[in-house]
N, C-alpha and C. Protein backbone atom coordinates (compact mmCIF):
# COMPACT_ATOMS: atom_id res chain seq x y z
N UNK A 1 0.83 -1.19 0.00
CA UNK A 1 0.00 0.00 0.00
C UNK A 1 0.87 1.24 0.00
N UNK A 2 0.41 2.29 -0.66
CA UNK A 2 0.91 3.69 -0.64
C UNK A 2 1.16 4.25 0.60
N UNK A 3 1.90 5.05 0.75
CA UNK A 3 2.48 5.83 2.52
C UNK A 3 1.65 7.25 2.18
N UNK A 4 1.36 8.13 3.00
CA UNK A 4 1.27 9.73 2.67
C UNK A 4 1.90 10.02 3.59
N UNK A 5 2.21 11.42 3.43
CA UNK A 5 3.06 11.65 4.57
C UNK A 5 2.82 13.35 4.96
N UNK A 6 3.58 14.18 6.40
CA UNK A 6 2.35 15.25 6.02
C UNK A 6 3.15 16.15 5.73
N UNK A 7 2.57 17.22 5.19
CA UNK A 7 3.56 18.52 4.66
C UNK A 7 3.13 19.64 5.95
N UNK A 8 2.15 19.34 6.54
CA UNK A 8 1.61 20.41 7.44
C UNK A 8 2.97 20.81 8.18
N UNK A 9 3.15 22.35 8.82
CA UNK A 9 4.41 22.28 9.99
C UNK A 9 3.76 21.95 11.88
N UNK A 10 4.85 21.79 11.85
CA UNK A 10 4.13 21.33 13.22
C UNK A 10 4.33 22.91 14.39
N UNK A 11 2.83 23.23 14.37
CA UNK A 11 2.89 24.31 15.32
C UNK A 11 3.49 24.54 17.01
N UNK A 12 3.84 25.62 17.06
CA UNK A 12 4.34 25.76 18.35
C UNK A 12 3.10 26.88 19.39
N UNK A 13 2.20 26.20 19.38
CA UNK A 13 0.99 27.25 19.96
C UNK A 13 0.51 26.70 21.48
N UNK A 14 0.93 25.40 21.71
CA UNK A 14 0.72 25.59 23.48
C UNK A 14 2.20 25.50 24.08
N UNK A 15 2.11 25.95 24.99
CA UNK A 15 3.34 26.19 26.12
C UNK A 15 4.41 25.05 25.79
N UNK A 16 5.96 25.53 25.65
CA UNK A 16 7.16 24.29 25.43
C UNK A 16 7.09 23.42 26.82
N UNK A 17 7.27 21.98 26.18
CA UNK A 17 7.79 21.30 27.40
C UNK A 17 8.27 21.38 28.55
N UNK A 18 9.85 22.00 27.52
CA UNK A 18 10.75 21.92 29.21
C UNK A 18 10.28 23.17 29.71
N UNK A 19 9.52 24.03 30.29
CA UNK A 19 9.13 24.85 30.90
C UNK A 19 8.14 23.99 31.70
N UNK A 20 7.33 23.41 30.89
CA UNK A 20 5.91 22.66 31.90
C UNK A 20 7.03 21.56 32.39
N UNK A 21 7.73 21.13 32.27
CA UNK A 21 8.44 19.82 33.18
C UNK A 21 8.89 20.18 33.67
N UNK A 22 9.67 21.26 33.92
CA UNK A 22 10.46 21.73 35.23
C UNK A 22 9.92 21.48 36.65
N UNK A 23 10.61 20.43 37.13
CA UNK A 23 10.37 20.23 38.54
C UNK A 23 9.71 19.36 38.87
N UNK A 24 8.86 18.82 37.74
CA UNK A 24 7.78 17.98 37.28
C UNK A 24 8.43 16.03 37.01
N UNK A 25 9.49 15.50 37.23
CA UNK A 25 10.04 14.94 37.01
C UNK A 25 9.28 13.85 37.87
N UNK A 26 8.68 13.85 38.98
CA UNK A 26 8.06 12.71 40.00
C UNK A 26 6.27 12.90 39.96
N UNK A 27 5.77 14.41 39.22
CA UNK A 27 4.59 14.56 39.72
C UNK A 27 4.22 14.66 38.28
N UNK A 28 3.89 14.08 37.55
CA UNK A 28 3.35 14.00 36.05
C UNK A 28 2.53 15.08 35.62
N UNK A 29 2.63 15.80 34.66
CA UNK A 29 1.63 17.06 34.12
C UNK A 29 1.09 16.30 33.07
N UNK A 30 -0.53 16.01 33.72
CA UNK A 30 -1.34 15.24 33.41
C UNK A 30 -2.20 16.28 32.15
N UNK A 31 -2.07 17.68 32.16
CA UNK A 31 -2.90 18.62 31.29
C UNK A 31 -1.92 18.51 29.92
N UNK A 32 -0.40 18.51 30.14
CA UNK A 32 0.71 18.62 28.98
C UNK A 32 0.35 17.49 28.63
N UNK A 33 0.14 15.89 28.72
CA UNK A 33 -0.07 15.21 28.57
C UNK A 33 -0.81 14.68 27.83
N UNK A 34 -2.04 15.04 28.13
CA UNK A 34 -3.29 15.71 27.63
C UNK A 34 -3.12 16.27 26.10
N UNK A 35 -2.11 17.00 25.98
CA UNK A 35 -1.83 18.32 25.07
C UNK A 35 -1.44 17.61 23.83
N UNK A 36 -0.23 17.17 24.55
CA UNK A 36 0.36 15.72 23.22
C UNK A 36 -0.53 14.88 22.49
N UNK A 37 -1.52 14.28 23.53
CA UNK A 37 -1.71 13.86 22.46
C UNK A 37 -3.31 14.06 21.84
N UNK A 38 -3.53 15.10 22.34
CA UNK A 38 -4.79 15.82 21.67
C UNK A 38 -4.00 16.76 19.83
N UNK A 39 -2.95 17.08 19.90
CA UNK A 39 -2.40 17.44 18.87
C UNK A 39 -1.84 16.40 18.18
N UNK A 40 -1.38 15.69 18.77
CA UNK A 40 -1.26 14.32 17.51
C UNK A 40 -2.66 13.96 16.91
N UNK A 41 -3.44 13.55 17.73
CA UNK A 41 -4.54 13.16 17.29
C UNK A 41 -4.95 14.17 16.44
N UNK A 42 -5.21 15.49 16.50
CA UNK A 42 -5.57 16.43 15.66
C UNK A 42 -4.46 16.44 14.02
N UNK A 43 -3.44 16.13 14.68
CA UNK A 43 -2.49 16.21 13.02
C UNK A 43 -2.59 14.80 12.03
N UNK A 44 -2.88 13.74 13.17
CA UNK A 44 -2.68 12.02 11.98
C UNK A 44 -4.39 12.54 11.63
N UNK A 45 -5.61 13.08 12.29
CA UNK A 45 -6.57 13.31 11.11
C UNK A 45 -6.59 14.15 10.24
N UNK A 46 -5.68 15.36 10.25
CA UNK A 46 -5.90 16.56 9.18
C UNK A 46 -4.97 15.57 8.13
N UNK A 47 -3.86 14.68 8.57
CA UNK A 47 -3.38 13.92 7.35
C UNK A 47 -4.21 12.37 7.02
N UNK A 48 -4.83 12.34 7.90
CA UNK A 48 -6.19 10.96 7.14
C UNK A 48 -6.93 11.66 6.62
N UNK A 49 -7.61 13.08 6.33
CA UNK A 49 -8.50 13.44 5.39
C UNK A 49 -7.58 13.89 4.21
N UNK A 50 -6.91 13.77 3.94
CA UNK A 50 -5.74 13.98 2.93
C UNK A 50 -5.66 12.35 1.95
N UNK A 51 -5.65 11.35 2.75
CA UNK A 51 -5.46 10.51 2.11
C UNK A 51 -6.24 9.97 0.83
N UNK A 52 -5.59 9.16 0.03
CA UNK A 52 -6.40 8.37 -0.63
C UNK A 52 -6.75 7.39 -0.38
N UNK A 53 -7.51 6.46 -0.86
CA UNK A 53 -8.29 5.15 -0.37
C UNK A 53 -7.05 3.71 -0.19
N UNK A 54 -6.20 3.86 -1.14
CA UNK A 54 -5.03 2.95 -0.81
C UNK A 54 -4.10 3.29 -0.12
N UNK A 55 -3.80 4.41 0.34
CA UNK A 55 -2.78 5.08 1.26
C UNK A 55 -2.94 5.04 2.45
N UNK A 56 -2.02 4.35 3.22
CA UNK A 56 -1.91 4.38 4.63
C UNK A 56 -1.22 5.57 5.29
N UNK A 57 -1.26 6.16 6.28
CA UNK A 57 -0.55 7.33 7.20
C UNK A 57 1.16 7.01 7.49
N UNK A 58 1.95 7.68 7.00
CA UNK A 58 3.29 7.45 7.37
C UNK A 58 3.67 7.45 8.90
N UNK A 59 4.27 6.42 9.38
CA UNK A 59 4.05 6.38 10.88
C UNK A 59 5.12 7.48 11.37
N UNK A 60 4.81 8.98 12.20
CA UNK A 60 5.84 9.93 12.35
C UNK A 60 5.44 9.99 14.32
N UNK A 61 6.47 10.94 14.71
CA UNK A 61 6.43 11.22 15.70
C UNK A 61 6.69 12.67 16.08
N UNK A 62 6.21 13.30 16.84
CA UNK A 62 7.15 14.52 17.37
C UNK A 62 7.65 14.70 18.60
N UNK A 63 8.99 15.66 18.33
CA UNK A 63 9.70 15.29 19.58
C UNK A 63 9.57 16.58 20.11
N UNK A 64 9.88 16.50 21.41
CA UNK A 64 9.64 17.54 22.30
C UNK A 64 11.49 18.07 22.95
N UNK A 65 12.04 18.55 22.60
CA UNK A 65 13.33 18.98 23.65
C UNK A 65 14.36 20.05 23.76
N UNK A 66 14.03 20.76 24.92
CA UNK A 66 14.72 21.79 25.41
C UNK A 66 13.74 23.02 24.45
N UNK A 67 12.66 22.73 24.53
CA UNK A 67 11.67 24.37 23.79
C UNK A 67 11.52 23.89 22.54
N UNK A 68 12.57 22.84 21.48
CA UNK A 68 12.60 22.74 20.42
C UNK A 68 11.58 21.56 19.67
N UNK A 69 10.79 21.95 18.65
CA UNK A 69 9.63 20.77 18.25
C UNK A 69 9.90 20.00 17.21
N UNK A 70 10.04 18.99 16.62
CA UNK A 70 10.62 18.55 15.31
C UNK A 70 9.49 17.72 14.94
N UNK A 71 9.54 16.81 13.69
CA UNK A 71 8.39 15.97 13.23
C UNK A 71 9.59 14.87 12.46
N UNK A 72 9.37 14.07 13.02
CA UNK A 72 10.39 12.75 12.08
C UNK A 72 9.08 11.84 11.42
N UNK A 73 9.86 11.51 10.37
CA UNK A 73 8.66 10.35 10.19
C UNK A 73 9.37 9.25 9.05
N UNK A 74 9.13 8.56 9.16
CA UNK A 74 9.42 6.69 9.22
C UNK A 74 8.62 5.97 7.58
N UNK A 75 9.44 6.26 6.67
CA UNK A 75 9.04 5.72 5.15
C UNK A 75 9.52 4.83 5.31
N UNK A 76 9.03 3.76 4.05
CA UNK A 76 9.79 2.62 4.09
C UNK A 76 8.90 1.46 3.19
N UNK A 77 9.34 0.46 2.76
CA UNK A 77 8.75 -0.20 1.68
C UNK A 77 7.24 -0.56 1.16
N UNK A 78 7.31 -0.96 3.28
CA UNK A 78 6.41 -1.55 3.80
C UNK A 78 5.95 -0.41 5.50
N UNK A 79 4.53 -0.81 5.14
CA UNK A 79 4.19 -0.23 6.31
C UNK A 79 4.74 -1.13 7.95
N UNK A 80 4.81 -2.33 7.77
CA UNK A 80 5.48 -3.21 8.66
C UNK A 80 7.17 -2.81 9.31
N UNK A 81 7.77 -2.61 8.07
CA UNK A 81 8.92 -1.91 8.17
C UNK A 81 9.13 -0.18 8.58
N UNK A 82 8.58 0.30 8.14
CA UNK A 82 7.94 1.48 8.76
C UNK A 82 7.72 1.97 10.21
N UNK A 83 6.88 0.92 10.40
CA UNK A 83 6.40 0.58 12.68
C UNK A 83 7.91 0.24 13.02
N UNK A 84 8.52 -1.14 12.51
CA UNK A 84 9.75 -1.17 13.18
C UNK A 84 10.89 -0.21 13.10
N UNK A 85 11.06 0.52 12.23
CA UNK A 85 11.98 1.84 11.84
C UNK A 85 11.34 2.60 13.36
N UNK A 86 10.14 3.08 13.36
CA UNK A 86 9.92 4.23 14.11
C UNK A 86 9.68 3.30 15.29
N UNK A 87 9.51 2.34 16.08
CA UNK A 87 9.51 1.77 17.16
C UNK A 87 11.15 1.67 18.03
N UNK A 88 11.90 1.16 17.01
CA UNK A 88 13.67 1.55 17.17
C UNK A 88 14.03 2.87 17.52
N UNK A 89 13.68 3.94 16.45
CA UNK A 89 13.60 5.28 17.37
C UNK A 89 13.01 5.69 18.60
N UNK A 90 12.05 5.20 18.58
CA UNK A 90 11.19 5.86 19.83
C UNK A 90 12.07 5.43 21.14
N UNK A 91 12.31 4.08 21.40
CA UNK A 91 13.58 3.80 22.17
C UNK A 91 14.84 4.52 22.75
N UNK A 92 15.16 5.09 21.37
CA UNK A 92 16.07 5.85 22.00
C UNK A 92 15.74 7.09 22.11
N UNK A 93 14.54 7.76 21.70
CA UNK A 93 14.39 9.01 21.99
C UNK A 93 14.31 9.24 23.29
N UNK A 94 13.37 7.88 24.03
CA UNK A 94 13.40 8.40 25.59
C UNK A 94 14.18 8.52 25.84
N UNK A 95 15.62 8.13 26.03
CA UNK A 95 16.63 8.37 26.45
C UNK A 95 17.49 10.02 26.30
N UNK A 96 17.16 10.58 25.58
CA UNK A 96 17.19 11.68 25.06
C UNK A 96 16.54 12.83 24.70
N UNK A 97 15.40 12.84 25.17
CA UNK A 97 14.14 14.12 24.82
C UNK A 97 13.47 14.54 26.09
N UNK A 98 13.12 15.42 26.44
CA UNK A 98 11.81 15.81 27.22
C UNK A 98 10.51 14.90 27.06
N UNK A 99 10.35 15.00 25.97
CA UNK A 99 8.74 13.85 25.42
C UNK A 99 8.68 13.77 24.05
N UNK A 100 8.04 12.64 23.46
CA UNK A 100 7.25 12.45 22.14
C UNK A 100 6.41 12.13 22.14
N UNK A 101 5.38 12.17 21.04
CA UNK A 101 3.85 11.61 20.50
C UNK A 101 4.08 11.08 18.91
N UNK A 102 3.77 10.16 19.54
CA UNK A 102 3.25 9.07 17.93
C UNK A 102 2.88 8.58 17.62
N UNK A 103 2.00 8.93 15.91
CA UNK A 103 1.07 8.21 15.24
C UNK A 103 1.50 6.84 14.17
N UNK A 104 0.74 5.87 14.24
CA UNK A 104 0.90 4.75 13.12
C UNK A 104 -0.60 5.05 12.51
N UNK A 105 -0.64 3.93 11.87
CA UNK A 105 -1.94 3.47 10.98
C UNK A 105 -2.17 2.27 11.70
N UNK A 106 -3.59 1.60 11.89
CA UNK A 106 -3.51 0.27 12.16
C UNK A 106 -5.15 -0.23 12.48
N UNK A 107 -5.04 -1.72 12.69
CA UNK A 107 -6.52 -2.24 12.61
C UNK A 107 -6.61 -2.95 14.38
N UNK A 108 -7.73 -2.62 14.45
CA UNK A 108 -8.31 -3.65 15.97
C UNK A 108 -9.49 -4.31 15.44
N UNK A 109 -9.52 -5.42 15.85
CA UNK A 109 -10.18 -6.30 15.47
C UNK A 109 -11.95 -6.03 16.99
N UNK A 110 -13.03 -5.61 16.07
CA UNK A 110 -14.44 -5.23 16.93
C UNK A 110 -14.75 -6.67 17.75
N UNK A 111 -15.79 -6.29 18.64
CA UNK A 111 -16.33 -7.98 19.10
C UNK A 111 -17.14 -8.43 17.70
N UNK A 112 -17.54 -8.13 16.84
CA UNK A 112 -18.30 -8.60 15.77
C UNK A 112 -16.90 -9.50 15.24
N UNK A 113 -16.10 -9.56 15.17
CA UNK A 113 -15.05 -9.85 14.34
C UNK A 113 -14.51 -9.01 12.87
N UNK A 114 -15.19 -8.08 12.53
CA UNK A 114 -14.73 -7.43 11.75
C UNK A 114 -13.20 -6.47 12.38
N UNK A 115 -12.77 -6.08 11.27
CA UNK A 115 -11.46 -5.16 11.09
C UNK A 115 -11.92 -3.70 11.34
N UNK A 116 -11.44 -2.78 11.87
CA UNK A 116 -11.94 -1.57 11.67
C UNK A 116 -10.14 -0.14 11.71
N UNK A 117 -10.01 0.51 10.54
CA UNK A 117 -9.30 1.27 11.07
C UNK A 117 -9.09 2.35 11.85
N UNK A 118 -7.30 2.30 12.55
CA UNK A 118 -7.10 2.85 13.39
C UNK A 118 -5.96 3.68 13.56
N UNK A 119 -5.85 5.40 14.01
CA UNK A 119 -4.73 5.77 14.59
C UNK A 119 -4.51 5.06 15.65
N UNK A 120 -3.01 5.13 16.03
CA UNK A 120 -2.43 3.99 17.37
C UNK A 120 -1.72 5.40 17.51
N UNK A 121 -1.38 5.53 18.58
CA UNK A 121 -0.49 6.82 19.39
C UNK A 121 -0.30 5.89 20.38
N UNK A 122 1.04 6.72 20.59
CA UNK A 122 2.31 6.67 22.05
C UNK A 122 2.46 8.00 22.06
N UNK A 123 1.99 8.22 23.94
CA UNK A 123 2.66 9.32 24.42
C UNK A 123 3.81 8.82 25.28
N UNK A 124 4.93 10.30 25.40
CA UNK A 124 6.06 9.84 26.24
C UNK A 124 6.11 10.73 26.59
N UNK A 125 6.56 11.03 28.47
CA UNK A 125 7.35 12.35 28.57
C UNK A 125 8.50 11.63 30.03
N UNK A 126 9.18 12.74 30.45
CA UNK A 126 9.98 11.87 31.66
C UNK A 126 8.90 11.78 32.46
N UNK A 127 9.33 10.85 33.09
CA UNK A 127 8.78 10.78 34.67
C UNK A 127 7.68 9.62 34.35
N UNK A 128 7.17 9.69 33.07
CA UNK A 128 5.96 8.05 32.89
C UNK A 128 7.01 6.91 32.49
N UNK A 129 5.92 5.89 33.73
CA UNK A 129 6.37 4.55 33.63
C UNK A 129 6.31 3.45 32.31
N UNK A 130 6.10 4.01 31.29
CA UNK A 130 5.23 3.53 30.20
C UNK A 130 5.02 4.46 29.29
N UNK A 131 5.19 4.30 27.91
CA UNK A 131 4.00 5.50 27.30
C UNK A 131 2.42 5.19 27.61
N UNK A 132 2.04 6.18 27.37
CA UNK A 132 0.57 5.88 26.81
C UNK A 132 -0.03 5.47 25.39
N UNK A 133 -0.54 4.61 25.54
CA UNK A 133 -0.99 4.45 24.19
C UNK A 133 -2.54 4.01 24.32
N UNK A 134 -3.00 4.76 22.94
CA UNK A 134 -4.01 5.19 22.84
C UNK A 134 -4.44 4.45 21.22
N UNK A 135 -5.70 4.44 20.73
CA UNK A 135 -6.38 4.75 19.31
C UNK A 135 -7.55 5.61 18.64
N UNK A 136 -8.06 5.57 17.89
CA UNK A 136 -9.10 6.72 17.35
C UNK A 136 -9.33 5.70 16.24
N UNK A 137 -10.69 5.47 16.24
CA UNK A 137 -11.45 4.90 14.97
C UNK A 137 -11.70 5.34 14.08
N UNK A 138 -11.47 5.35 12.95
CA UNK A 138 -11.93 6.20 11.87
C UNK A 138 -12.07 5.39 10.29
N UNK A 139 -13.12 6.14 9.40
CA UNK A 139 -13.55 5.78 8.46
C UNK A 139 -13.00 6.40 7.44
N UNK A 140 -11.90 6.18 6.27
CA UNK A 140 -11.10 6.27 5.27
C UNK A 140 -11.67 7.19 3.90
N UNK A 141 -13.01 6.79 3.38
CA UNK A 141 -13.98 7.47 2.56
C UNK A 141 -15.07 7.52 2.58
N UNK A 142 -15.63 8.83 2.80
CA UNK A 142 -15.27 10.23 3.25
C UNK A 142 -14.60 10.04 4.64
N UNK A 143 -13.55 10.54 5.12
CA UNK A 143 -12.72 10.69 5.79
C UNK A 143 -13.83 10.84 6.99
N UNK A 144 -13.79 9.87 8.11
CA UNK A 144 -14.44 10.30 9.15
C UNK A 144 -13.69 10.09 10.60
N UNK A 145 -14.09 10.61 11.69
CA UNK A 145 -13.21 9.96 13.28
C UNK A 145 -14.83 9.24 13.82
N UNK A 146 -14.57 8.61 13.93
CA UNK A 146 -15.71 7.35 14.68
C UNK A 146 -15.26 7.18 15.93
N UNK A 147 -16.18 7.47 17.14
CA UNK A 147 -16.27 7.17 18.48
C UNK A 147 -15.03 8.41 19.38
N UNK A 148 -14.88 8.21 20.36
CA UNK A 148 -13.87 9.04 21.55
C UNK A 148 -13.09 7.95 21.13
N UNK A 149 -11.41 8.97 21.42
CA UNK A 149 -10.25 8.27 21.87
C UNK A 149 -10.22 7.26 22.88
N UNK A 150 -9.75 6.02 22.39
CA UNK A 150 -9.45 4.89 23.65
C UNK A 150 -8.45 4.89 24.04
N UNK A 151 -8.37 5.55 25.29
CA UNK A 151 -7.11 4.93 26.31
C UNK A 151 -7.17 3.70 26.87
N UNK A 152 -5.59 2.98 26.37
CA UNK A 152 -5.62 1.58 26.26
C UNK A 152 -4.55 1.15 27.80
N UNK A 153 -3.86 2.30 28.41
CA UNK A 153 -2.70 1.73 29.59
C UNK A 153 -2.56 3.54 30.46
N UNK A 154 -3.85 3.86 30.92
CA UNK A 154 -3.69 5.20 31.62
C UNK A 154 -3.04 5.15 32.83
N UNK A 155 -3.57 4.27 33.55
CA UNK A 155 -2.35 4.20 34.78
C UNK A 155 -1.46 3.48 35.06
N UNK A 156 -1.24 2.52 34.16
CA UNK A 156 0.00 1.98 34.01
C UNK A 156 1.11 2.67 33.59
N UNK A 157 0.74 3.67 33.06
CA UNK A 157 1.60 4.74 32.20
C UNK A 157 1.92 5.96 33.48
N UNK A 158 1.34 5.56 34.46
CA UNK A 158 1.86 6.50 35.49
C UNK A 158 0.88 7.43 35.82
N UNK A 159 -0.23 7.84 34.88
CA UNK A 159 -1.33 8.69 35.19
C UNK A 159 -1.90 8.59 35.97
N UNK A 160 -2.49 9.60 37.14
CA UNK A 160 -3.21 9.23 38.15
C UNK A 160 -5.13 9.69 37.67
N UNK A 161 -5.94 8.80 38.14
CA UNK A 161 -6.82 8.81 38.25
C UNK A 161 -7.58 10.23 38.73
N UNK A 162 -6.73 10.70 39.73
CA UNK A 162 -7.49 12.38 40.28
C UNK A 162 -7.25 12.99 39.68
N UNK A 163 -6.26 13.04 38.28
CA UNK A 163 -5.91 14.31 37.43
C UNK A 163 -6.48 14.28 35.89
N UNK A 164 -7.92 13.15 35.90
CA UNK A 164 -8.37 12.46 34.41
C UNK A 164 -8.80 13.98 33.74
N UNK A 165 -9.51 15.12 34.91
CA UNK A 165 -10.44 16.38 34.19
C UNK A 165 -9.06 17.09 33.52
N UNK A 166 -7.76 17.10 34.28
CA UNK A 166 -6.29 18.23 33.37
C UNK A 166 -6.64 17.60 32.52
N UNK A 167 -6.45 16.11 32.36
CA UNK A 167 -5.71 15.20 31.33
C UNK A 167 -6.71 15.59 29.84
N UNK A 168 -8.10 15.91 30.43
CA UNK A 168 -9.48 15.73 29.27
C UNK A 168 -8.96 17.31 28.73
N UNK A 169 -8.84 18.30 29.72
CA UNK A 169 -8.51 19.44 29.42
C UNK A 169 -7.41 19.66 28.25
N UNK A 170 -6.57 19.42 28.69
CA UNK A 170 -5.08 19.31 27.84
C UNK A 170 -5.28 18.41 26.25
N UNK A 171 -6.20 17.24 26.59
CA UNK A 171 -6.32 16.73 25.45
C UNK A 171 -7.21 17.55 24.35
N UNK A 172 -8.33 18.71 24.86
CA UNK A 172 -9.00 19.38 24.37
C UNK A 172 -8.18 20.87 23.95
N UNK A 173 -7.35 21.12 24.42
CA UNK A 173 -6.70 22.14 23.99
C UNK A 173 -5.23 21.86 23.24
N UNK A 174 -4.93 20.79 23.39
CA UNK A 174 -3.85 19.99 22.06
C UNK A 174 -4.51 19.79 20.72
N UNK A 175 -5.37 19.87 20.86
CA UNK A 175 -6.68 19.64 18.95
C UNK A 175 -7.07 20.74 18.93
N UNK A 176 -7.34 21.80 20.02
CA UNK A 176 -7.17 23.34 19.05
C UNK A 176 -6.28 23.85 19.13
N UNK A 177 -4.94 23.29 19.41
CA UNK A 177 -3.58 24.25 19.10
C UNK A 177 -3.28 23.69 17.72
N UNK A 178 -3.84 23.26 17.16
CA UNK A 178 -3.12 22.35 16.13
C UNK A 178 -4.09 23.10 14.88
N UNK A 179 -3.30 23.66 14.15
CA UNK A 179 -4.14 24.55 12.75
C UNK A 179 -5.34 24.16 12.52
N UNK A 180 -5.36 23.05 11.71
CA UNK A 180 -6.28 22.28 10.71
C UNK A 180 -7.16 21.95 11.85
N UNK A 181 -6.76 21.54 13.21
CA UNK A 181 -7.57 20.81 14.01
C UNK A 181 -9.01 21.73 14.73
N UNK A 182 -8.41 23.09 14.80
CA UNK A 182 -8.89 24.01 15.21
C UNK A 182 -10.65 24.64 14.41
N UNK A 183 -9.59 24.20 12.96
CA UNK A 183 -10.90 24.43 11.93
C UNK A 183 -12.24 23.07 12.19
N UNK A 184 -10.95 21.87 11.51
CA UNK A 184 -12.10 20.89 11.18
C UNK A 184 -12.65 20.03 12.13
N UNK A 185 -12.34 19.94 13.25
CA UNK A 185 -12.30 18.72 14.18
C UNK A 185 -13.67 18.35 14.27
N UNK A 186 -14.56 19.40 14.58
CA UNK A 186 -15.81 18.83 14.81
C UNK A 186 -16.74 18.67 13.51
N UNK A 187 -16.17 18.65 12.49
CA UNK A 187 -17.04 18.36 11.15
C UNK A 187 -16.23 16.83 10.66
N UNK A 188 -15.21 16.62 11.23
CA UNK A 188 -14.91 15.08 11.12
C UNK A 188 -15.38 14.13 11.65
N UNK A 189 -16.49 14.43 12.40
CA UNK A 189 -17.14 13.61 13.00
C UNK A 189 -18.96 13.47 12.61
């Protein structure tokens, strides 16, 4: 299958990292958190309504470190090869970044047994035990987002339960910091 990949830039419109992590290293900022990956989610759909019907989403990430934002993203023959390219990175980014968020393409299988597609996201920042990872259902033509985001490992990932309203917050203001997201979000649905 075809890759797309996005040309959008990746905005700098909510607050840098290492400012919100400062000090933050044991007590998780559950709203920044939030932020990540409400703007991922907002950027892998402004690039799923882009797509064509054989084109899968190029699996990218963005990194978060020292104020600075980048967007890598992971081509490759195969979309299989692709996940493992950007799964190898992500590895070592923790070792090296403030935080990342990242999108793949991918399928979960419904209780009906049907296939249905899916964004897959990983959040990372210091101080979580885990990323988070998450998906978003969505329909390919006409480009649609089907259902709320599923969080698949929230407190395993270190999130606490008393901070779910930052976390909803942050995730709601990461999809309007994000250009396209700001416009279309609620007509993708």
């Amino acid at each position: 299958m075809a890759c797309a990949h996005s040309s959008l830039i990746i905005a700098k419109r909510f607050a840098p990292l290492s400012k919100a992590l400062n000090g933050r290293s044991n007590n998780l900022n559950h709203e920044l958190i939030g932020q990540l990956l409400g703007f991922i989610m907002a950027h892998s759909a402004a690039i799923g309504d882009s797509l064509e019907s054989n084109e899968l989403l190029v699996p990218f990430v963005i990194v978060e470190n020292r104020g600075e934002r980048i967007s890598l993203e992971f081509e490759a023959d195969t979309q299989e090869l692709a996940v493992a390219k950007a799964e190898k990175k992500l590895t070592e980014l923790s070792n090296d970044v403030d935080a990342w968020s990242y999108s793949q393409d991918g399928l979960v299988t419904l209780q009906d047994g049907s296939k249905q597609d899916v964004f897959f996201y990983k959040i990372w920042s210091k101080g979580m035990s885990e990323p988070l990872q998450a998906y978003q259902m969505y329909q390919k033509h006409p480009f649609k987002l089907i259902g709320n985001v599923q969080i698949l490992n929230y407190t395993e990932s270190g999130l606490s339960a008393d901070h779910q309203e930052a976390f909803i917050a942050g995730l709601d203001n990461g999809i309007s910091a994000h250009p396209t997201g700001t416009e279309k979000w609620e007509s993708w649905f």
